[in-house]
C-alpha atoms as a PDB file:
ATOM      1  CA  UNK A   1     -28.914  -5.479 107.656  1.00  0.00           C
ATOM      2  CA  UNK A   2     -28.295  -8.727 106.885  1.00  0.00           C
ATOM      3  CA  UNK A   3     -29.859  -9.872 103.416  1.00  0.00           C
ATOM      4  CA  UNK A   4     -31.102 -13.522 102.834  1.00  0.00           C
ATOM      5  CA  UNK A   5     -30.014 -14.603  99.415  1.00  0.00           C
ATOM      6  CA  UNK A   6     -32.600 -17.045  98.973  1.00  0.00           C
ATOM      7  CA  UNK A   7     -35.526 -14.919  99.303  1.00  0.00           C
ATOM      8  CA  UNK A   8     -34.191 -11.257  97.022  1.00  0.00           C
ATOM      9  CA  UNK A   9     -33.854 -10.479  93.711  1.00  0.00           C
ATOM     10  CA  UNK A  10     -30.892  -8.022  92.373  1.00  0.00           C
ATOM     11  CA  UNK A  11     -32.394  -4.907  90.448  1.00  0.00           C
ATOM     12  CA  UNK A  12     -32.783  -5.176  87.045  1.00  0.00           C
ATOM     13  CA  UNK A  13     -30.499  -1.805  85.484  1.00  0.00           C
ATOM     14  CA  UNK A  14     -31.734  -0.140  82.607  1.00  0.00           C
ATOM     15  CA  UNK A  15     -29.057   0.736  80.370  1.00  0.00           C
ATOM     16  CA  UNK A  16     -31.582   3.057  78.987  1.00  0.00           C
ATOM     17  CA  UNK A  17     -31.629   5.362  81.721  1.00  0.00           C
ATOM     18  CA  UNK A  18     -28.638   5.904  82.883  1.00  0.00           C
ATOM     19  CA  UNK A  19     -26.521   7.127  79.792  1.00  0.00           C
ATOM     20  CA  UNK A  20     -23.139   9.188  79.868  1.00  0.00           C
ATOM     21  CA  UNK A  21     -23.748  12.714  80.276  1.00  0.00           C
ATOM     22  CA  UNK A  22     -22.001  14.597  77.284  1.00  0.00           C
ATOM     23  CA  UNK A  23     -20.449  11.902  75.521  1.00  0.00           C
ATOM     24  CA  UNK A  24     -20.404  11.860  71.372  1.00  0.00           C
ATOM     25  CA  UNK A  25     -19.579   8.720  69.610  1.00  0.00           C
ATOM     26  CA  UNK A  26     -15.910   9.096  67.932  1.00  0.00           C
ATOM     27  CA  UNK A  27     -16.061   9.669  64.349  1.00  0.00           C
ATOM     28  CA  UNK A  28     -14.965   6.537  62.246  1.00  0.00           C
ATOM     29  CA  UNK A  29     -12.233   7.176  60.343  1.00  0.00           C
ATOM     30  CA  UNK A  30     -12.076   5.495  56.827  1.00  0.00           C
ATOM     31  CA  UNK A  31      -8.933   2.564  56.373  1.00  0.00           C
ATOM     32  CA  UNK A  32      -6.936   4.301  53.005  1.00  0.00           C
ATOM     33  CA  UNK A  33      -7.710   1.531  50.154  1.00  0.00           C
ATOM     34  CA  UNK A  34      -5.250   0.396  48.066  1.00  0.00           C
ATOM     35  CA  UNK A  35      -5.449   1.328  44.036  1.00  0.00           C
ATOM     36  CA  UNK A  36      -7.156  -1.228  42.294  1.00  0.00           C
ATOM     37  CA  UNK A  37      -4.426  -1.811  39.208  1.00  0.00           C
ATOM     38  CA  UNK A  38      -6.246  -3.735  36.694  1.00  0.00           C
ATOM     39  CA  UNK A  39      -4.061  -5.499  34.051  1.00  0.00           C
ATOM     40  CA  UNK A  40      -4.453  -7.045  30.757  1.00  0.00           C
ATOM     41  CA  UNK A  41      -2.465  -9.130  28.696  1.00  0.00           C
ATOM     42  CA  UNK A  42      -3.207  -9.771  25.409  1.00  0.00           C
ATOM     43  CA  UNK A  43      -2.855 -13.668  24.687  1.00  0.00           C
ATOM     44  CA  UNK A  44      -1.311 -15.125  21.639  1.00  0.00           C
ATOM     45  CA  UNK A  45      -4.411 -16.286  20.503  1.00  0.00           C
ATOM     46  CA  UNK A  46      -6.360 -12.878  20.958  1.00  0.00           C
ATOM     47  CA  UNK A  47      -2.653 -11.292  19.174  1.00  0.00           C
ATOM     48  CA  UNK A  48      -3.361 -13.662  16.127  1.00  0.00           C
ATOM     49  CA  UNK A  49      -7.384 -13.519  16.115  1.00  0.00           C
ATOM     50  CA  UNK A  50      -6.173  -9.844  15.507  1.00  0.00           C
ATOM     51  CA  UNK A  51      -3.822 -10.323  12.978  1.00  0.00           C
ATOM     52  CA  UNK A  52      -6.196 -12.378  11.123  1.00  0.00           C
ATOM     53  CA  UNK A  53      -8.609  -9.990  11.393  1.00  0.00           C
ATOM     54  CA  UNK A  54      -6.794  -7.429   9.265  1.00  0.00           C
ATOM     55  CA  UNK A  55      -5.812 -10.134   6.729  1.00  0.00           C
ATOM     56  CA  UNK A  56      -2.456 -11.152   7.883  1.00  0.00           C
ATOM     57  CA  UNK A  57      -1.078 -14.564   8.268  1.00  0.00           C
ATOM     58  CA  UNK A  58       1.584 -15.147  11.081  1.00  0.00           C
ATOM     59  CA  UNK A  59       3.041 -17.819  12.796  1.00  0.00           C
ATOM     60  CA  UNK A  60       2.726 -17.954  16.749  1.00  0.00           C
ATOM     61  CA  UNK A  61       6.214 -17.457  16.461  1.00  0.00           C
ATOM     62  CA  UNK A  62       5.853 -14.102  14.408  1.00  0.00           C
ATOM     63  CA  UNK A  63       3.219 -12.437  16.131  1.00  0.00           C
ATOM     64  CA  UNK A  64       5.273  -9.897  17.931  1.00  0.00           C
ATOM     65  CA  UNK A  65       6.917  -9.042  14.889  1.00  0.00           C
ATOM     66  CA  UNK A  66       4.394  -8.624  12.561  1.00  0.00           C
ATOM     67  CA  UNK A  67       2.271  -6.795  15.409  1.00  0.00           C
ATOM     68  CA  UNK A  68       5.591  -4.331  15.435  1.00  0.00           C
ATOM     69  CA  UNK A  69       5.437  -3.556  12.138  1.00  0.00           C
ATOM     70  CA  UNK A  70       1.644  -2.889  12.350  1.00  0.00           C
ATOM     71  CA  UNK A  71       2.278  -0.554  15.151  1.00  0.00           C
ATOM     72  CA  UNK A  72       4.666   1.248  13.245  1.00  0.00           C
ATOM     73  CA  UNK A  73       2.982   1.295   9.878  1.00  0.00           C
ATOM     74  CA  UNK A  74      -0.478   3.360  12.091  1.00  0.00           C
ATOM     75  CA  UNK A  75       1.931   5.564  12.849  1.00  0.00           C
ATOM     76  CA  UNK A  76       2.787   6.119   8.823  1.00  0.00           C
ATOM     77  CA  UNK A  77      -1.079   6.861   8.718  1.00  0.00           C
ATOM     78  CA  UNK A  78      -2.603   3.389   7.852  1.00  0.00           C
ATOM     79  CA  UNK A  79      -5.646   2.076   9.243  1.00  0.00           C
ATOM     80  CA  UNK A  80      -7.169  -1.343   9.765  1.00  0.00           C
ATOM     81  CA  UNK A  81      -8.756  -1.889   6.195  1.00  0.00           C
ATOM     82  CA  UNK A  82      -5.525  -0.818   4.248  1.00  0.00           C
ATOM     83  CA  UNK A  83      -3.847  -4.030   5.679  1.00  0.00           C
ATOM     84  CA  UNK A  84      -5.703  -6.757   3.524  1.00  0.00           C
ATOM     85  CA  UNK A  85      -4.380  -5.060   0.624  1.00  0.00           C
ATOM     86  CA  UNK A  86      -0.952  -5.036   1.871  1.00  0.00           C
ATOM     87  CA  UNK A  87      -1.174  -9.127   2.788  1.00  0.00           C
ATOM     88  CA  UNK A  88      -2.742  -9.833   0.015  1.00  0.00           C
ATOM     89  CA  UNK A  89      -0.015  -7.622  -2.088  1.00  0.00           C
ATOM     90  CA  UNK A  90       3.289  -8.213  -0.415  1.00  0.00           C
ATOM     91  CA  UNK A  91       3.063 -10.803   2.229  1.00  0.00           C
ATOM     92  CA  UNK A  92       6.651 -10.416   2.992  1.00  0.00           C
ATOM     93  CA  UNK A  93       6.352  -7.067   4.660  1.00  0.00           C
ATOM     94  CA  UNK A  94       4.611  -8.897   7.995  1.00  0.00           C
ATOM     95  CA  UNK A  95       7.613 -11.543   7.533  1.00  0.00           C
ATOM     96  CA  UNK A  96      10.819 -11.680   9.898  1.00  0.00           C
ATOM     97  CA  UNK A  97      12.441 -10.767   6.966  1.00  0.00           C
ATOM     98  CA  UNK A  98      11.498  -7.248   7.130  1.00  0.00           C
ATOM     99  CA  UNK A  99      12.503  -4.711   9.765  1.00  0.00           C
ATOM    100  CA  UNK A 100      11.232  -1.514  10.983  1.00  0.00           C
ATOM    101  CA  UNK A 101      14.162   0.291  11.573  1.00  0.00           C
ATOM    102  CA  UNK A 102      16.055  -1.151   8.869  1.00  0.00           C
ATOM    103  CA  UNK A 103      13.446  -1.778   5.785  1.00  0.00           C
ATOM    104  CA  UNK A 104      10.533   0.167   6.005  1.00  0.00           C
ATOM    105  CA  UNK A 105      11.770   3.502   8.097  1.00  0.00           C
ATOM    106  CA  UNK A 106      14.314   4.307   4.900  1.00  0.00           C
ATOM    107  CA  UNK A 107      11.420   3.602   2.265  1.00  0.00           C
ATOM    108  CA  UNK A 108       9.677   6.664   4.349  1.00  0.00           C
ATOM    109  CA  UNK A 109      12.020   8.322   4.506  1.00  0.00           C
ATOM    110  CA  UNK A 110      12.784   8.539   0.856  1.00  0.00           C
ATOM    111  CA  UNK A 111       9.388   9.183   0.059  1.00  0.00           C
ATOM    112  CA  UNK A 112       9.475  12.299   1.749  1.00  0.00           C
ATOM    113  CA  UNK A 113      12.899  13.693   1.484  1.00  0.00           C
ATOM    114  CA  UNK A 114      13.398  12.626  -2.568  1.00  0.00           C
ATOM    115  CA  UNK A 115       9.978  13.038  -3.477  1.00  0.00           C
ATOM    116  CA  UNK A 116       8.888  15.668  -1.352  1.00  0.00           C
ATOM    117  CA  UNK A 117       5.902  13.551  -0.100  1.00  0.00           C
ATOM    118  CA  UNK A 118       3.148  14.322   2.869  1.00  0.00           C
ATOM    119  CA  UNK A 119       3.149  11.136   5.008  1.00  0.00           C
ATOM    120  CA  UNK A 120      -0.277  10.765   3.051  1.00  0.00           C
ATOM    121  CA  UNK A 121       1.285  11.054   0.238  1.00  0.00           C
ATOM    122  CA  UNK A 122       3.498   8.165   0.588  1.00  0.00           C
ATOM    123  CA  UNK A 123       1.091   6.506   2.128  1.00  0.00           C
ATOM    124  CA  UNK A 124      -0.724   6.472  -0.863  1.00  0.00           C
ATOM    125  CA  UNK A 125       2.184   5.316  -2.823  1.00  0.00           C
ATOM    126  CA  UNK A 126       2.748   1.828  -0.770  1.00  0.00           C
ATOM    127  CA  UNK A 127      -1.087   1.455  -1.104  1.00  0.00           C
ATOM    128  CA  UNK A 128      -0.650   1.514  -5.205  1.00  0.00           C
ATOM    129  CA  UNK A 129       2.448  -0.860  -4.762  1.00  0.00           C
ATOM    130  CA  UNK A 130       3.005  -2.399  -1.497  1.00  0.00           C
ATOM    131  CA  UNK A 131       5.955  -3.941  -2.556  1.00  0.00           C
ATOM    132  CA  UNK A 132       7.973  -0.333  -2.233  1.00  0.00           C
ATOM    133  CA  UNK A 133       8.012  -1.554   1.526  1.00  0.00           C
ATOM    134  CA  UNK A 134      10.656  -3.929   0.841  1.00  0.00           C
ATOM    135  CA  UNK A 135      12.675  -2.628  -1.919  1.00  0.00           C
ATOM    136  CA  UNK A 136      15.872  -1.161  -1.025  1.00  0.00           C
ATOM    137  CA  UNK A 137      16.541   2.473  -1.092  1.00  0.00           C
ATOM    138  CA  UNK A 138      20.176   2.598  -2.207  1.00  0.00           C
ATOM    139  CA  UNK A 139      20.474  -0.066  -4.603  1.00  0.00           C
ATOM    140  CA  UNK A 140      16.708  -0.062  -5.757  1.00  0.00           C
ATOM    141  CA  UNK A 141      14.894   2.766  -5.243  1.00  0.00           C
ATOM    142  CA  UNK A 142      16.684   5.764  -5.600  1.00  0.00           C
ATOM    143  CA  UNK A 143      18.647   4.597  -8.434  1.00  0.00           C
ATOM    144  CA  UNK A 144      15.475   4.659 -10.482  1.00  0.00           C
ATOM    145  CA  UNK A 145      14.240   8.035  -9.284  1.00  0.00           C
ATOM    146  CA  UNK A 146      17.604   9.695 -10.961  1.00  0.00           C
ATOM    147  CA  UNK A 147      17.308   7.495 -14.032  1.00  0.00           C
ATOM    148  CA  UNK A 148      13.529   8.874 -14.843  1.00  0.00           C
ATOM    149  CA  UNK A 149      14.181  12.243 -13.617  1.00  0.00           C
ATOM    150  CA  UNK A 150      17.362  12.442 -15.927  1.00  0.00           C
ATOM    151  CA  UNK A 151      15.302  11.650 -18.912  1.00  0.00           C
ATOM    152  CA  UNK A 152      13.155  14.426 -18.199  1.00  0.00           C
ATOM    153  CA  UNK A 153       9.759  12.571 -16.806  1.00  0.00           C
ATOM    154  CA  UNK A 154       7.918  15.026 -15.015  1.00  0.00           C
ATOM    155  CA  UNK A 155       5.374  14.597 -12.174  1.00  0.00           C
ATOM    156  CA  UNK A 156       7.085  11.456 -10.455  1.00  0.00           C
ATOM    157  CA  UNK A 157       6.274  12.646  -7.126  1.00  0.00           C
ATOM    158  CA  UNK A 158       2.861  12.719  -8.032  1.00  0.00           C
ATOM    159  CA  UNK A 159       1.083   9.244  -6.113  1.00  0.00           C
ATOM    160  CA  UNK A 160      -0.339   7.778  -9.058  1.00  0.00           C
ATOM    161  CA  UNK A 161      -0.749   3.911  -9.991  1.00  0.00           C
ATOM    162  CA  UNK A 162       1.968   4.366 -13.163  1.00  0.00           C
ATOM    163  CA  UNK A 163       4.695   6.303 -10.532  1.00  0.00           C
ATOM    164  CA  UNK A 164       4.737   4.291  -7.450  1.00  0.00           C
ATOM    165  CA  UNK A 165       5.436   0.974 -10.000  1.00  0.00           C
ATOM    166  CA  UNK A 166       7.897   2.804 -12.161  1.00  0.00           C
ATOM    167  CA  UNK A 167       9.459   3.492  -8.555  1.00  0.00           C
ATOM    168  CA  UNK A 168       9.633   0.215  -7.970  1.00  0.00           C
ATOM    169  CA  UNK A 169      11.025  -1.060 -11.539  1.00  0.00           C
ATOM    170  CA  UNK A 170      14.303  -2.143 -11.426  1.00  0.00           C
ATOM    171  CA  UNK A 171      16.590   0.138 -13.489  1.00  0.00           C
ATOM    172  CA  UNK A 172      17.681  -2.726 -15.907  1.00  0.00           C
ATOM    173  CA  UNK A 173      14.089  -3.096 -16.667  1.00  0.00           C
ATOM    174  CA  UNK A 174      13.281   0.709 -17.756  1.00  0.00           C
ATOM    175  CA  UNK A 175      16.930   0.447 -19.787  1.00  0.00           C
ATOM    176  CA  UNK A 176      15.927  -2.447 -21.315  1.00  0.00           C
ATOM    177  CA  UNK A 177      13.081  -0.607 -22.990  1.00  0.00           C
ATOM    178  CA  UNK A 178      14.772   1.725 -24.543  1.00  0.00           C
ATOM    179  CA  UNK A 179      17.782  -0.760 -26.452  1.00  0.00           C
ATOM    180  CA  UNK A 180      14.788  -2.720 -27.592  1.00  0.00           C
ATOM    181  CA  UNK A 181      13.177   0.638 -29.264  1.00  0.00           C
ATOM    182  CA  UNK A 182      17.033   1.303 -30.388  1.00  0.00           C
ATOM    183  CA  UNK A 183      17.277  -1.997 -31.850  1.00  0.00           C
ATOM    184  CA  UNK A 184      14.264  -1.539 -33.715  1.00  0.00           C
ATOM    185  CA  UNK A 185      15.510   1.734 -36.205  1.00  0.00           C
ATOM    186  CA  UNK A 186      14.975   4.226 -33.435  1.00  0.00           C
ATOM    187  CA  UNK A 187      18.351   7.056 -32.017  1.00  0.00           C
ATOM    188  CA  UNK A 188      18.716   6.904 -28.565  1.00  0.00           C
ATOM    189  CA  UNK A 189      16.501   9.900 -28.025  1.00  0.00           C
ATOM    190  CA  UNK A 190      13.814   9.195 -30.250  1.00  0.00           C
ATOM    191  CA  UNK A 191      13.853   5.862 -27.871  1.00  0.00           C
ATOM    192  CA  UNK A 192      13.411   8.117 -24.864  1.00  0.00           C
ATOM    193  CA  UNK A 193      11.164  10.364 -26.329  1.00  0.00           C
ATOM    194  CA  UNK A 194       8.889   7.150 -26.943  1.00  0.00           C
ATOM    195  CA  UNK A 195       9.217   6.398 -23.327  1.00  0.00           C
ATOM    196  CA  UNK A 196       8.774   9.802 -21.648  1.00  0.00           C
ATOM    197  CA  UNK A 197       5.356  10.391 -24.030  1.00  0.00           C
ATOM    198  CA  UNK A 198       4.101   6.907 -22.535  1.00  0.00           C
ATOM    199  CA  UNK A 199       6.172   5.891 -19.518  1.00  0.00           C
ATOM    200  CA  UNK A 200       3.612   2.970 -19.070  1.00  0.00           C
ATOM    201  CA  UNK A 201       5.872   1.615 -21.598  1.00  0.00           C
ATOM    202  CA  UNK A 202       8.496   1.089 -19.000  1.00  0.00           C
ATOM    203  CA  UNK A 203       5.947  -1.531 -17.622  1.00  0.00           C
ATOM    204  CA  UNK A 204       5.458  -3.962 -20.499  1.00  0.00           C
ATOM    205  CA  UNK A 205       7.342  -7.111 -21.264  1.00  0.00           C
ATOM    206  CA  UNK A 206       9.482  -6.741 -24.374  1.00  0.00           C
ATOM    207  CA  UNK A 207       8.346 -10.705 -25.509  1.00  0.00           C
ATOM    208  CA  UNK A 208       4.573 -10.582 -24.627  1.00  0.00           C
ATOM    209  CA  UNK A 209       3.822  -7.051 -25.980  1.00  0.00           C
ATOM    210  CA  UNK A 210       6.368  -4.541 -27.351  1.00  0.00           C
ATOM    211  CA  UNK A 211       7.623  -7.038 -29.889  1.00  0.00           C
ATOM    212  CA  UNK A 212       4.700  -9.008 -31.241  1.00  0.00           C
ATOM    213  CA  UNK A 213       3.201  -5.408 -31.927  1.00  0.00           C
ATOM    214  CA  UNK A 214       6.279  -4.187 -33.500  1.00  0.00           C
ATOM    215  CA  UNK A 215       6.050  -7.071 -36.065  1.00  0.00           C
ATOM    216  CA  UNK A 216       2.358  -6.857 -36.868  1.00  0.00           C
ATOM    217  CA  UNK A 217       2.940  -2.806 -37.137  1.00  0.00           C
ATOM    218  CA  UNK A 218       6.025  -3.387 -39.879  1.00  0.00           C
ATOM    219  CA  UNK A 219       5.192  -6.475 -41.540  1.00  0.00           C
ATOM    220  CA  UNK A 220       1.122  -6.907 -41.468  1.00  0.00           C
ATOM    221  CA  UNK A 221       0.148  -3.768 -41.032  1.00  0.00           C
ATOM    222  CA  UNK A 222       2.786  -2.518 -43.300  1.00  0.00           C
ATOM    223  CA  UNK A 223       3.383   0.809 -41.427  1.00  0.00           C
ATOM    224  CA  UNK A 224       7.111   2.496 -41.094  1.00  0.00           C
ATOM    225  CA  UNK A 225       8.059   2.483 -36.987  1.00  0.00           C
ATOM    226  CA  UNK A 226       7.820   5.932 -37.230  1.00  0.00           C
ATOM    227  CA  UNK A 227       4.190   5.752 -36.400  1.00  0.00           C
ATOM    228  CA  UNK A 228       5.303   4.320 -33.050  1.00  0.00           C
ATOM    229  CA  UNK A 229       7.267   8.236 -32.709  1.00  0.00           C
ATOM    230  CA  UNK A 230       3.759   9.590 -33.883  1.00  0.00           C
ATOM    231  CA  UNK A 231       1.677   7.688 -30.973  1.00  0.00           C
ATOM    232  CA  UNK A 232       3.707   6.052 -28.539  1.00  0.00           C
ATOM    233  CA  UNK A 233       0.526   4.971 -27.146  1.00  0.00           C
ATOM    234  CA  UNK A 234      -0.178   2.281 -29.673  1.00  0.00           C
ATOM    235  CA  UNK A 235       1.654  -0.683 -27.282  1.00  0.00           C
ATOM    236  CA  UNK A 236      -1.077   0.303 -24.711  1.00  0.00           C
ATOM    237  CA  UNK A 237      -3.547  -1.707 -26.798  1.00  0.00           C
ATOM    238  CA  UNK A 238      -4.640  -4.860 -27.083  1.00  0.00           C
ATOM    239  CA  UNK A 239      -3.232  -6.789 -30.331  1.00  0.00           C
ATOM    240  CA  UNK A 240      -5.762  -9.545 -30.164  1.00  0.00           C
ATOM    241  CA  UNK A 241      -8.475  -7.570 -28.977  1.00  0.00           C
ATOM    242  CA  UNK A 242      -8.206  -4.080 -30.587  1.00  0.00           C
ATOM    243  CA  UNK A 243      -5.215  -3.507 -33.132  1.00  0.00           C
ATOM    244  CA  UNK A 244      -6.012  -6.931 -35.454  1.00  0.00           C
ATOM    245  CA  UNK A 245      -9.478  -6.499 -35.339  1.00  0.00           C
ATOM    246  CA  UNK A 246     -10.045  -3.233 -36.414  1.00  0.00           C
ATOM    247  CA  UNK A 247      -7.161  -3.475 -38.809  1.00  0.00           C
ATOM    248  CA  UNK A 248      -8.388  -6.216 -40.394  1.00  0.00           C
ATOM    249  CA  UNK A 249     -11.947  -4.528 -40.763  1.00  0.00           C
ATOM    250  CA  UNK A 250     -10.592  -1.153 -42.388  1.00  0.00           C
ATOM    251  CA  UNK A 251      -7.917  -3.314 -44.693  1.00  0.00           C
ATOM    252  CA  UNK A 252     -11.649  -4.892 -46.147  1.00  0.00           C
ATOM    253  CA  UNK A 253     -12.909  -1.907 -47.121  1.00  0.00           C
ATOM    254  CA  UNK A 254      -9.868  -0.317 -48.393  1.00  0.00           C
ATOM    255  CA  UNK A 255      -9.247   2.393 -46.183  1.00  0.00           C
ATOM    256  CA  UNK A 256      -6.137   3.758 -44.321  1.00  0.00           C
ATOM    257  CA  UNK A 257      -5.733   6.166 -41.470  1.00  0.00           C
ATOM    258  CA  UNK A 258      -3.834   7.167 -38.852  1.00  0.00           C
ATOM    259  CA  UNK A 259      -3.011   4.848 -36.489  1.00  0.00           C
ATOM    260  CA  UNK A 260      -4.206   7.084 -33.770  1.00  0.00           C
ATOM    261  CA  UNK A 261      -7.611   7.573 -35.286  1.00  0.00           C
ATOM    262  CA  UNK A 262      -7.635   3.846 -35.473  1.00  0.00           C
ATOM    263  CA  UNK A 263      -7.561   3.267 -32.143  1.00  0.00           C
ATOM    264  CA  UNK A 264      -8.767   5.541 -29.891  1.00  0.00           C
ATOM    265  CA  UNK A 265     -12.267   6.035 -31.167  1.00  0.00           C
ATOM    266  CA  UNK A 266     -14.849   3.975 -29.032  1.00  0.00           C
ATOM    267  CA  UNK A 267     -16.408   0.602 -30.944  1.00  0.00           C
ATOM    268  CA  UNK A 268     -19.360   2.300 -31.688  1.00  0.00           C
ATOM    269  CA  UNK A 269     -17.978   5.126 -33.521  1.00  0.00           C
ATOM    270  CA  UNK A 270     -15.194   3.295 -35.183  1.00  0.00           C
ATOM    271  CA  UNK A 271     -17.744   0.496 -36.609  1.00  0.00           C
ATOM    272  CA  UNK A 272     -20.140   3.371 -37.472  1.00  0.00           C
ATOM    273  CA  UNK A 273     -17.989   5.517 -39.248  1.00  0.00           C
ATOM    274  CA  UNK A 274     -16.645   2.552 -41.391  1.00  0.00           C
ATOM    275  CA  UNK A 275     -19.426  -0.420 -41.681  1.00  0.00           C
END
């Protein structure tokens, strides 16, 4: 049958209504991602906001090599707020001119094998004097050890204030000590025997304070040097502030005693018992 064009309409098909039988929609199968890699780089500027953060100055052209030896002195044990002190100490250990490998690994390494020390051990010994870090083992260091062990000091492993800087006291320094105590009327051991009672001695300048004291002792004081063999102790005070003044007030009221007893009492017992 012929169909005019003009006058039919096509059928509308529902898409509804006529579905395929069976049919399940194909599972979707997830693309594999890429790792997400994530990188930082720490920028010069952040590097020396760092470094300035833990007191150290450093020049952009440093940085790496004073963050090196920061790296390796946390692995030594030290944290953030021990390196202001070391700055502020001995500037020179964040300098080029110190090296890990070749400056501060033998100092360690001294500490523990010729001292016996823990790593906190000789951590706390560069705390009490930073500048161990860049004193040299051989010609330095270890040298000094055998000179104060071979007078018979004891305890110099011990990390105290008075044995990490006799550590670091160049030999010709604690020798010079004793020929000034020689030159003075003491034998060579009574001159060591003075510096093993008070090693601190080791410490003080010949000029400033062992001879001024010397001289008031002997000629104002008009003791015999052996009262230095008696009490080593006496170049541990002050002249102006201690050994004059007290002097002075006992020579008033006509009284003598032992230079010990003149000295170590407190004010207030001193000026009590003699007013």
């Amino acid at each position: 049958m012929a169909v005019a064009l003009g006058s039919s309409r096509l059928p509308i098909i529902s898409l509804s209504r006529h579905t395929i039988p069976n049919h399940k929609p194909s599972p979707v199968t997830p693309r594999p991602h890429k790792p997400l890699l994530l990188r930082f780089r720490t920028s010069r500027r952040q590097s020396l906001r760092y470094l300035t953060s833990l007191g150290i100055a450093s020049s952009p052209e440093s940085i790496a090599w004073s963050l090196s030896i920061v790296e390796f002195l946390k692995s030594k044990g030290f944290s953030d707020h021990h390196f202001s002190r070391l700055a502020a100490v001995c500037p020179a250990i964040f300098t080029s001119a110190t090296d890990v490998h070749r400056t501060l690994a033998p100092v360690f390494a001294f500490l523990a094998n010729d001292l016996s020390a823990s790593p906190e051990q000789a951590r706390d010994f560069v705390l009490r004097c930073p500048d161990l870090l860049v004193s040299n083992v051989e010609s330095h260091l270890r040298p000094t050890l055998c000179f104060l062990r071979n007078l018979g000091l004891r305890n110099v492993g011990a990390p105290t204030n008075l044995n990490a800087h006799l550590l670091n006291t160049p030999l010709e320094k604690l020798v010079s000590k004793i020929k000034f105590l020689e030159s003075m009327g003491l034998s060579h051991e009574e001159a060591v025997g003075v510096c093993v009672r008070c090693p601190a001695i080791f410490g003080y300048s010949v000029e400033n304070n062992m001879k001024p004291k010397i001289d008031y002792l002997v000629h104002e004081m008009e003791r015999p040097i052996e009262d230095v063999k008696k009490f080593p102790q006496y170049f541990a005070f002050s002249l102006e502030n201690k050994i004059k003044p007290r002097h002075l007030h006992l020579k008033k009221r006509g009284v003598q005693i032992r230079l010990q007893r003149m000295l170590v009492w407190s004010d207030e017992k001193f000026y009590a018992k003699w007013t």
